[in-house]
C-alpha atoms as a PDB file:
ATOM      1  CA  UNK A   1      27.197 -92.769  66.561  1.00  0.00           C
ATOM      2  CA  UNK A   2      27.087 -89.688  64.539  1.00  0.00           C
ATOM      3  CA  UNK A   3      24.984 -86.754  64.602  1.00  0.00           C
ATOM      4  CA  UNK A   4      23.699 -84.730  61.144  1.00  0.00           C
ATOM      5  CA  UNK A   5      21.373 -81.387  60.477  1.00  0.00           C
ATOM      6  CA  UNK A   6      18.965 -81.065  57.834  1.00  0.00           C
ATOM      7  CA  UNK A   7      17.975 -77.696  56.529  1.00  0.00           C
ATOM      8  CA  UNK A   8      13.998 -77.068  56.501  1.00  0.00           C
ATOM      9  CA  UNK A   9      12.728 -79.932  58.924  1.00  0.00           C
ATOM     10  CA  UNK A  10      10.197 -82.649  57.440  1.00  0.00           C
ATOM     11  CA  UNK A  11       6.948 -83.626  58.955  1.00  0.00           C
ATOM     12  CA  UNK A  12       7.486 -87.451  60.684  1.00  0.00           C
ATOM     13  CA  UNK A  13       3.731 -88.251  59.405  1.00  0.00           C
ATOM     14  CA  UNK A  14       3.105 -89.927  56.030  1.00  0.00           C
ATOM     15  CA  UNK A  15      -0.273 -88.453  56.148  1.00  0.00           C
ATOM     16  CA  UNK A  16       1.282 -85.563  54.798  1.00  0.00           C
ATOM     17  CA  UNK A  17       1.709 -85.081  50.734  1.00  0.00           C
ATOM     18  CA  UNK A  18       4.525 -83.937  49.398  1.00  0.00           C
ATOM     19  CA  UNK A  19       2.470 -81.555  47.411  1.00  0.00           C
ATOM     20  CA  UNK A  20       2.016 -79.372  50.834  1.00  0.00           C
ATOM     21  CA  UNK A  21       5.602 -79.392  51.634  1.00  0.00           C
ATOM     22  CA  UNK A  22       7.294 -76.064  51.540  1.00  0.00           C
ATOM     23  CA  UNK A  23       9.182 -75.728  48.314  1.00  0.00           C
ATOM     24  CA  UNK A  24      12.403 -75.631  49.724  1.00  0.00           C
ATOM     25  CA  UNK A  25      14.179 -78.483  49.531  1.00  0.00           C
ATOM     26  CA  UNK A  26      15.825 -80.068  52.658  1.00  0.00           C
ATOM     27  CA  UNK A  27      19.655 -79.903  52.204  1.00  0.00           C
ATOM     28  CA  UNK A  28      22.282 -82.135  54.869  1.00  0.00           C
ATOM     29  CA  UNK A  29      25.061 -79.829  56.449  1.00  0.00           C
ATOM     30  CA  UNK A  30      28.308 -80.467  57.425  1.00  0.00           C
ATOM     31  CA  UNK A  31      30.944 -79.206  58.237  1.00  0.00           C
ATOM     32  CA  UNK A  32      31.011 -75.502  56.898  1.00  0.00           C
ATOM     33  CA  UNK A  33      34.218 -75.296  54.694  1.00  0.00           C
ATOM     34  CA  UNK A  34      34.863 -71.265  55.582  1.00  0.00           C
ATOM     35  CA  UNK A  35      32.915 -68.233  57.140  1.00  0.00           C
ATOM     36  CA  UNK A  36      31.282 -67.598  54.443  1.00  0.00           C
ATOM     37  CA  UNK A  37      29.999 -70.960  53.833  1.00  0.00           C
ATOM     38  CA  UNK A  38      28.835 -71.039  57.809  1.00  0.00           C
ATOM     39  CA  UNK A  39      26.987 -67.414  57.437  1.00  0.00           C
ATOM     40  CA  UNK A  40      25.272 -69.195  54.477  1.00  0.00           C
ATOM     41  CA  UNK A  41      24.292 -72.038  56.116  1.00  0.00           C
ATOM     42  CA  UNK A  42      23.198 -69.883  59.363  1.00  0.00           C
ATOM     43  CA  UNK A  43      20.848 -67.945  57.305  1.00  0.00           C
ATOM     44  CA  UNK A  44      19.119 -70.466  55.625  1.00  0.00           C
ATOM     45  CA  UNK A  45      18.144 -71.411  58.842  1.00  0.00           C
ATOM     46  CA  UNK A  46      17.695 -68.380  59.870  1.00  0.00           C
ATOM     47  CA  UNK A  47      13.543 -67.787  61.290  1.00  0.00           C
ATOM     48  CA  UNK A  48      13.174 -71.514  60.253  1.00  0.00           C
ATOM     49  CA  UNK A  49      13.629 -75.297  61.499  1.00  0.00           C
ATOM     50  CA  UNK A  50      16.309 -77.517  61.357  1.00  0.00           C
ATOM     51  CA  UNK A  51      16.131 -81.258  62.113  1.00  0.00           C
ATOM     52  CA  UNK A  52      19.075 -82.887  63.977  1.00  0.00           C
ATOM     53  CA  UNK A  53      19.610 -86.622  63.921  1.00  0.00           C
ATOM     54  CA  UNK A  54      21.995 -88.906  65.660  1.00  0.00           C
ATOM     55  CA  UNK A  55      22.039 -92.492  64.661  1.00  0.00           C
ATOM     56  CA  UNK A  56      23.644 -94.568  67.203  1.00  0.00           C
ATOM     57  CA  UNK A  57      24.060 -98.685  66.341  1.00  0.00           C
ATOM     58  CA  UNK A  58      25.552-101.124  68.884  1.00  0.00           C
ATOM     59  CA  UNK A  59      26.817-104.286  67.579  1.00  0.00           C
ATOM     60  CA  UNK A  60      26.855-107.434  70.146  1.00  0.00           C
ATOM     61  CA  UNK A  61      27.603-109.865  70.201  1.00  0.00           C
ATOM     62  CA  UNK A  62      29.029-109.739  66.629  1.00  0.00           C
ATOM     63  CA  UNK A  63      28.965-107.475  63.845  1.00  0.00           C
ATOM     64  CA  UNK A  64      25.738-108.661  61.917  1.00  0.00           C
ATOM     65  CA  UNK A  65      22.597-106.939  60.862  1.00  0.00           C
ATOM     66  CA  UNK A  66      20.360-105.955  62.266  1.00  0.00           C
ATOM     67  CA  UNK A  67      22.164-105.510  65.384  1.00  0.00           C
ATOM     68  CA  UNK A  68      20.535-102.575  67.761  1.00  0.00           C
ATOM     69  CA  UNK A  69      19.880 -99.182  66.905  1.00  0.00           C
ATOM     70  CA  UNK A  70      18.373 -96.054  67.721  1.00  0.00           C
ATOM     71  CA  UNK A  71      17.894 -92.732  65.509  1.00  0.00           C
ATOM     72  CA  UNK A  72      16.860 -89.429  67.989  1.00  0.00           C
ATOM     73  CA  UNK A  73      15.483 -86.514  66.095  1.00  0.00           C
ATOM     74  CA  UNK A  74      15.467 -83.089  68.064  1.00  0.00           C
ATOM     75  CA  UNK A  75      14.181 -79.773  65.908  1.00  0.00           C
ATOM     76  CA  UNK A  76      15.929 -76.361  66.345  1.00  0.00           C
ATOM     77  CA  UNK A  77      13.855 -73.328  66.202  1.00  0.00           C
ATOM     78  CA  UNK A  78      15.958 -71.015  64.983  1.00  0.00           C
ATOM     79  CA  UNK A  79      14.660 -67.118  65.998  1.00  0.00           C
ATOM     80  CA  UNK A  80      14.365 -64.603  63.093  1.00  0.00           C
ATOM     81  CA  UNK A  81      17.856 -63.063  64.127  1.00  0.00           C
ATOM     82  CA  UNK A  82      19.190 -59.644  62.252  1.00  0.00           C
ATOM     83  CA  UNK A  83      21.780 -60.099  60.137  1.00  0.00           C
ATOM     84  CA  UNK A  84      24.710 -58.909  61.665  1.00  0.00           C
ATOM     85  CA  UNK A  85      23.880 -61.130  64.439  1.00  0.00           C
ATOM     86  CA  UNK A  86      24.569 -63.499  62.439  1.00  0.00           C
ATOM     87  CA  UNK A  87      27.592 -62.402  61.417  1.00  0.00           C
ATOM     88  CA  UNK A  88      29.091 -61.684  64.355  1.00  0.00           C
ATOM     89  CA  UNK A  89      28.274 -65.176  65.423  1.00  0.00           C
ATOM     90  CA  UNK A  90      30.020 -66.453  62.208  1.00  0.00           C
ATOM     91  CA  UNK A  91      32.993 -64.139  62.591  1.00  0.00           C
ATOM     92  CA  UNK A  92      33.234 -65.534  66.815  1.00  0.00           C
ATOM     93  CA  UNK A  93      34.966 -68.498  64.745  1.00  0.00           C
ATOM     94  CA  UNK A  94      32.564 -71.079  66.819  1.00  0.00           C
ATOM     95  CA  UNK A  95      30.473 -72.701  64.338  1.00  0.00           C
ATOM     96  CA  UNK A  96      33.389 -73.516  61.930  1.00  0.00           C
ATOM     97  CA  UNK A  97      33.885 -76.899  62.909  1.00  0.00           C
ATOM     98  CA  UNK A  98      30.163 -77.637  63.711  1.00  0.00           C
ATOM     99  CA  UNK A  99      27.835 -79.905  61.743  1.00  0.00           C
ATOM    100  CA  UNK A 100      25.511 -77.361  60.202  1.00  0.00           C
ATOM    101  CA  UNK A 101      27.921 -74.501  61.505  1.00  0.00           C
ATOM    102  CA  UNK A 102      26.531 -73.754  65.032  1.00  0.00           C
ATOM    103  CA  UNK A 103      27.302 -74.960  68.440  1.00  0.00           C
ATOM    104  CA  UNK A 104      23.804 -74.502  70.590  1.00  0.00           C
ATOM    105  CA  UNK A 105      25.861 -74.916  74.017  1.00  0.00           C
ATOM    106  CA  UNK A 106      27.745 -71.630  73.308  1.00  0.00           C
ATOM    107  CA  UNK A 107      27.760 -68.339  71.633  1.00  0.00           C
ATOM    108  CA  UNK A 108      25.523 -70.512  69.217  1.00  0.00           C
ATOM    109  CA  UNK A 109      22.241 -70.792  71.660  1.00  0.00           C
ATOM    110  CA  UNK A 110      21.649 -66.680  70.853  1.00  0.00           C
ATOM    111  CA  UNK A 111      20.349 -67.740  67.472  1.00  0.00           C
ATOM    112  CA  UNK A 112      17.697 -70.291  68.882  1.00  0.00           C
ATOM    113  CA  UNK A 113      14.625 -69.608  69.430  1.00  0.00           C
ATOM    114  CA  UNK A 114      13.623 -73.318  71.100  1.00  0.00           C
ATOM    115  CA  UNK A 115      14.868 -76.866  70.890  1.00  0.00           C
ATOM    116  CA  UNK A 116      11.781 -79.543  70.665  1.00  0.00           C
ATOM    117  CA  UNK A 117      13.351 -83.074  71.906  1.00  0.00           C
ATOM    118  CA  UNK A 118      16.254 -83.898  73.387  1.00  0.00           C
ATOM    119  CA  UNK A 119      18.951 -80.635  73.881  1.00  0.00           C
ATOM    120  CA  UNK A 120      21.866 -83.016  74.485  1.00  0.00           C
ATOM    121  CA  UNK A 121      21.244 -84.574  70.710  1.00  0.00           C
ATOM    122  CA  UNK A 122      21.962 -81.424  69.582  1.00  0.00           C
ATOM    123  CA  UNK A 123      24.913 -80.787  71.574  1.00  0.00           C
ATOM    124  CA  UNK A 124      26.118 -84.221  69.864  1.00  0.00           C
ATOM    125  CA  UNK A 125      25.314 -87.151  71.995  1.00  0.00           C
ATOM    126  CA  UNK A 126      22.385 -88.608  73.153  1.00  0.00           C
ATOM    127  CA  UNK A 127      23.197 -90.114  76.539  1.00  0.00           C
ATOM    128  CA  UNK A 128      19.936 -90.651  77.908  1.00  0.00           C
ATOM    129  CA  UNK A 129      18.673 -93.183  75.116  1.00  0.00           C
ATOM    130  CA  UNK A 130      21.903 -95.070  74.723  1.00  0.00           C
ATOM    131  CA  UNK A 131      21.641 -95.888  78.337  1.00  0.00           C
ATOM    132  CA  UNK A 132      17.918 -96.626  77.715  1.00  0.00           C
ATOM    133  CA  UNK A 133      19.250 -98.918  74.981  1.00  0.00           C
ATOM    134  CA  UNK A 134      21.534-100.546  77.297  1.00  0.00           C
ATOM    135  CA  UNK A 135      19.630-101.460  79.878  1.00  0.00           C
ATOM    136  CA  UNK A 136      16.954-102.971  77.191  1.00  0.00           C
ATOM    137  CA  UNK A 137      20.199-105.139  76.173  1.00  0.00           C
ATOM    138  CA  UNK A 138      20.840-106.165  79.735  1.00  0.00           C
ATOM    139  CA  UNK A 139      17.156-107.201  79.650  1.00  0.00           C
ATOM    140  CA  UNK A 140      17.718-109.738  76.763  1.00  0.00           C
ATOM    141  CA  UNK A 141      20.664-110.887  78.133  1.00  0.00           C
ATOM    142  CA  UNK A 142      22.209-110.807  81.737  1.00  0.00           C
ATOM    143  CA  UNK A 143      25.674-110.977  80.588  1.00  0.00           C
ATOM    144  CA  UNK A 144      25.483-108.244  77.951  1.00  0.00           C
ATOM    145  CA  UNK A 145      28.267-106.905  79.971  1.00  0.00           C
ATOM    146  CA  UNK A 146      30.805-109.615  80.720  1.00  0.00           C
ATOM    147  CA  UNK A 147      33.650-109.079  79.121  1.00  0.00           C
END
């Protein structure tokens, strides 16, 4: 499993053009590299929406497509914070070794306005759907978990 944030979150309908998209273009964050590339990333999300996404694959019983898989999407409101809130967030040190430079369980949650899906995505694991997606597996087959 791994977990990513988008910049500038994308409508899930394809009923949508891409001519009424806003004109920014959705960028993938990582890591920040330094404080100044987390206060960047921070206020480019700053007022807006950012998309988190885990993927999560389990492979049984060998390692052959298309095995099982679930992607969970959560959206981050982030509020319209001042500026040298966002700083002093940056500057707390937290976000440094965050995907897209925030950590929503601590200091982080001041800059979020509201979370639409699941909260523990964006904390970094979705535990609730991989158990979902075990217990479909037990379905299929009793002895999923014989070892």
């Amino acid at each position: 499993a791994d977990t990513v944030v988008f910049t500038h979150a994308q409508p899930l309908t394809s009923e949508i053009s891409y001519s009424m998209l806003p004109g920014a273009a959705q960028e993938l964050l990582e890591k920040p590299k330094d404080k100044e590339d987390n206060l960047r990333m921070l206020l480019d999300m700053n007022g807006q929406v950012c998309e988190v996404v885990t993927g999560l694959s389990v492979a049984y019983p060998v390692l052959t497509a298309p095995g099982y898989n679930i992607k969970h999407r959560t959206l981050v409101y982030f509020a319209d914070n001042p500026e040298h809130i966002v700083q002093a967030y940056v500057d707390s040190g937290e976000g440094i070794d965050r995907a897209g430079g925030f950590a929503i369980q601590g200091l982080g949650g001041i800059l979020v306005r509201k979370v639409e899906g699941d909260y523990h995505n964006v904390v970094g694991f979705p535990a609730a759907s991989f158990f979902k997606l075990l217990d479909l597996l037990v379905d299929e087959d009793p002895d999923f978990l014989d070892i």
